[in-house]
Protein backbone atom coordinates (compact mmCIF):
# COMPACT_ATOMS: atom_id res chain seq x y z
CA UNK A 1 -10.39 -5.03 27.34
CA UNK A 2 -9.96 -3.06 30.94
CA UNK A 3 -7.48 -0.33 30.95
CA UNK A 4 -4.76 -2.43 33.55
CA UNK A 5 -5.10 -5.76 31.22
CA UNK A 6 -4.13 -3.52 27.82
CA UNK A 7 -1.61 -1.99 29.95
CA UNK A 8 0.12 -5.35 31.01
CA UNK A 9 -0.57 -6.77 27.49
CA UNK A 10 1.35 -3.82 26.38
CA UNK A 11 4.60 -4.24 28.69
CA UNK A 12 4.84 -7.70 27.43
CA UNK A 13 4.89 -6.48 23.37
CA UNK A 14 7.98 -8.07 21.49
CA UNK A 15 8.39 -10.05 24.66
CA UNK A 16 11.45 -12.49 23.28
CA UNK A 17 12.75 -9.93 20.83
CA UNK A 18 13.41 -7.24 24.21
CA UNK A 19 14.91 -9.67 25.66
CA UNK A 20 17.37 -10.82 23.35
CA UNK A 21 18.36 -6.97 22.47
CA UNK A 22 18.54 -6.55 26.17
CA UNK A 23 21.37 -9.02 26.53
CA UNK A 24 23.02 -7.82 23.50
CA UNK A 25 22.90 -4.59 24.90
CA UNK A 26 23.96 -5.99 28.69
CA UNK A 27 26.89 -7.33 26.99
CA UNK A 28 28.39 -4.65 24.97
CA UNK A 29 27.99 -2.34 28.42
CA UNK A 30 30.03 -4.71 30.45
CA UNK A 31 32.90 -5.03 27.97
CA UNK A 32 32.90 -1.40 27.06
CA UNK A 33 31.33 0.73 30.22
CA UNK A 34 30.16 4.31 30.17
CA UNK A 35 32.07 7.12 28.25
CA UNK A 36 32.40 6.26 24.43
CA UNK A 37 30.49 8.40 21.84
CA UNK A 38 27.09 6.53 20.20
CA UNK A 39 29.21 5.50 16.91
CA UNK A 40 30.82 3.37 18.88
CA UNK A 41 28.31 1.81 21.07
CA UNK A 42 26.59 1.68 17.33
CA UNK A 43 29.45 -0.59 16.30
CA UNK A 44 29.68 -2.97 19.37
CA UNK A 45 25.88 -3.75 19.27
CA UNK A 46 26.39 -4.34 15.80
CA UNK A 47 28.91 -7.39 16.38
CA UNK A 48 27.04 -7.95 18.91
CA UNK A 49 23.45 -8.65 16.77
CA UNK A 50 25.38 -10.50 14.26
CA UNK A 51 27.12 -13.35 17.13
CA UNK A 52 23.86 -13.56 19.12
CA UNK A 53 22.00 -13.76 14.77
CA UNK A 54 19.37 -11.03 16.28
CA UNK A 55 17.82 -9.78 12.92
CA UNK A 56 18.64 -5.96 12.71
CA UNK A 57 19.23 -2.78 9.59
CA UNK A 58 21.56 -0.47 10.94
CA UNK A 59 20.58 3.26 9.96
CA UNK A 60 18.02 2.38 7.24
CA UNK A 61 16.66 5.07 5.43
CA UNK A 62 13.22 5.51 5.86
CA UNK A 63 11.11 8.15 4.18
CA UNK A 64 8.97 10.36 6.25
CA UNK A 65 5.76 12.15 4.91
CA UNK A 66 4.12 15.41 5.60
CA UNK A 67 0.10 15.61 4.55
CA UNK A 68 0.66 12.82 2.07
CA UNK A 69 3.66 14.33 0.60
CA UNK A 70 7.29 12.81 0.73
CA UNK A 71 10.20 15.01 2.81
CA UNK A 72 13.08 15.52 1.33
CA UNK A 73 14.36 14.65 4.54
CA UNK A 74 14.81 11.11 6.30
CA UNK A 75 14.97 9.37 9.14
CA UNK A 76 17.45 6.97 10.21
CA UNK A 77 17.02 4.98 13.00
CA UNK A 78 20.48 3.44 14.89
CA UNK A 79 18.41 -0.04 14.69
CA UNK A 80 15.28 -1.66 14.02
CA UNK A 81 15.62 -5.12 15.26
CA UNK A 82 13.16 -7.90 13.99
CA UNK A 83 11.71 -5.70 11.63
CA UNK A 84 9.56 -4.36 14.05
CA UNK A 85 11.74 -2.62 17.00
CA UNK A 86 13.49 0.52 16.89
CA UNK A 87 16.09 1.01 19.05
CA UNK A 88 17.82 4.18 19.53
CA UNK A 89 21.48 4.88 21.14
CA UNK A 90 22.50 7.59 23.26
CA UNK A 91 25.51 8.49 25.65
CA UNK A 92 24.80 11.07 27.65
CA UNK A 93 24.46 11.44 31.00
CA UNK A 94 20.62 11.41 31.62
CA UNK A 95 17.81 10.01 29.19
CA UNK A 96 15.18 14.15 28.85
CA UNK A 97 12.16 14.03 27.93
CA UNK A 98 13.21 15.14 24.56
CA UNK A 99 14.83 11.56 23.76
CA UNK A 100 11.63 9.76 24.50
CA UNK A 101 9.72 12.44 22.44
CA UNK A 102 11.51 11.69 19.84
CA UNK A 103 11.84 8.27 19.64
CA UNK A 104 7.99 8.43 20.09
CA UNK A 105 8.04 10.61 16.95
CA UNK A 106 10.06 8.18 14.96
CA UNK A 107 7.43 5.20 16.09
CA UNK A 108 4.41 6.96 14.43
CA UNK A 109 6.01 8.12 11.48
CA UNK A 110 7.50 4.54 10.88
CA UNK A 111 3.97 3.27 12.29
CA UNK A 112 6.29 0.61 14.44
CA UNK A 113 4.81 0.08 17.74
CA UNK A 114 7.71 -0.92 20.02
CA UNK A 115 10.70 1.30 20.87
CA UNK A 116 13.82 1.06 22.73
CA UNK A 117 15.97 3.97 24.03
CA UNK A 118 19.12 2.62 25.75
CA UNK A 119 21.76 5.06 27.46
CA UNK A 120 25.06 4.00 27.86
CA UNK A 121 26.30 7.26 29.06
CA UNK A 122 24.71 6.48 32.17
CA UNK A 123 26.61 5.38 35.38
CA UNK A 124 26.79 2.62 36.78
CA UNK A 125 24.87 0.77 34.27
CA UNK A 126 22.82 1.42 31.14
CA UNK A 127 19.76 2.59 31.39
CA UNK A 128 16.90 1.13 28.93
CA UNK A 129 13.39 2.93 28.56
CA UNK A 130 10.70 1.10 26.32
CA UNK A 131 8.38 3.32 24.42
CA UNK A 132 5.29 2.02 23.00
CA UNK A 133 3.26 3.50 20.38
């Protein structure tokens, strides 16, 4: 497969599941604009998930490994959404390159190939950057 026919097969990965987080997402922004801390952003998507029944864990556990060994420490993603999308929360004013770093991070050590950063400290409207593994 070409290089420009993997990348468009790549920008269409999850293609329904985006879509539905998306509105979700759309939603909570328009009822609750810019300015809140993640926690509660965290909590509106949450009700949101559950009207719209978009399958989601809400800051699983999941154990990370270094050279085959377990960490004592953990990651815990603010979603992963169909089992197979993480989707991470900030609320800041600009998405650095430091957020999509580590959300890129958190893909390969989950080995999930489909992320979703969303911003809703960004004005005037959230901002949404897919990451793919």
């Amino acid at each position: 497969m070409n290089h420009e026919i993997h990348e468009k097969h790549e920008k269409l990965l999850f293609k329904d599941g985006v879509y539905a987080i998306q509105g979700a997402v759309f939603g909570v922004y328009r009822e609750m604009g810019a300015g809140f801390l993640e926690a509660v952003y965290q909590e509106c998507l949450e009700r949101e998930f559950r009207d719209r029944k978009i399958p989601f864990a809400s800051q699983k556990e999941l154990l990370l490994t270094y050279k085959w060994s377990l960490l004592e420490q953990c990651y815990m993603p603010d979603f992963i959404c169909y089992d197979k999308i993480i989707l991470e929360l900030k609320a800041v004013s600009e998405l650095g390159k430091e957020h999509k770093a580590l959300l890129f991070n958190y893909l390969k050590a989950c080995e999930l190939r489909l992320g979703l950063l969303v911003n809703f400290g960004h004005y005037p409207k959230v901002q949404i950057e897919r990451i793919i593994l």
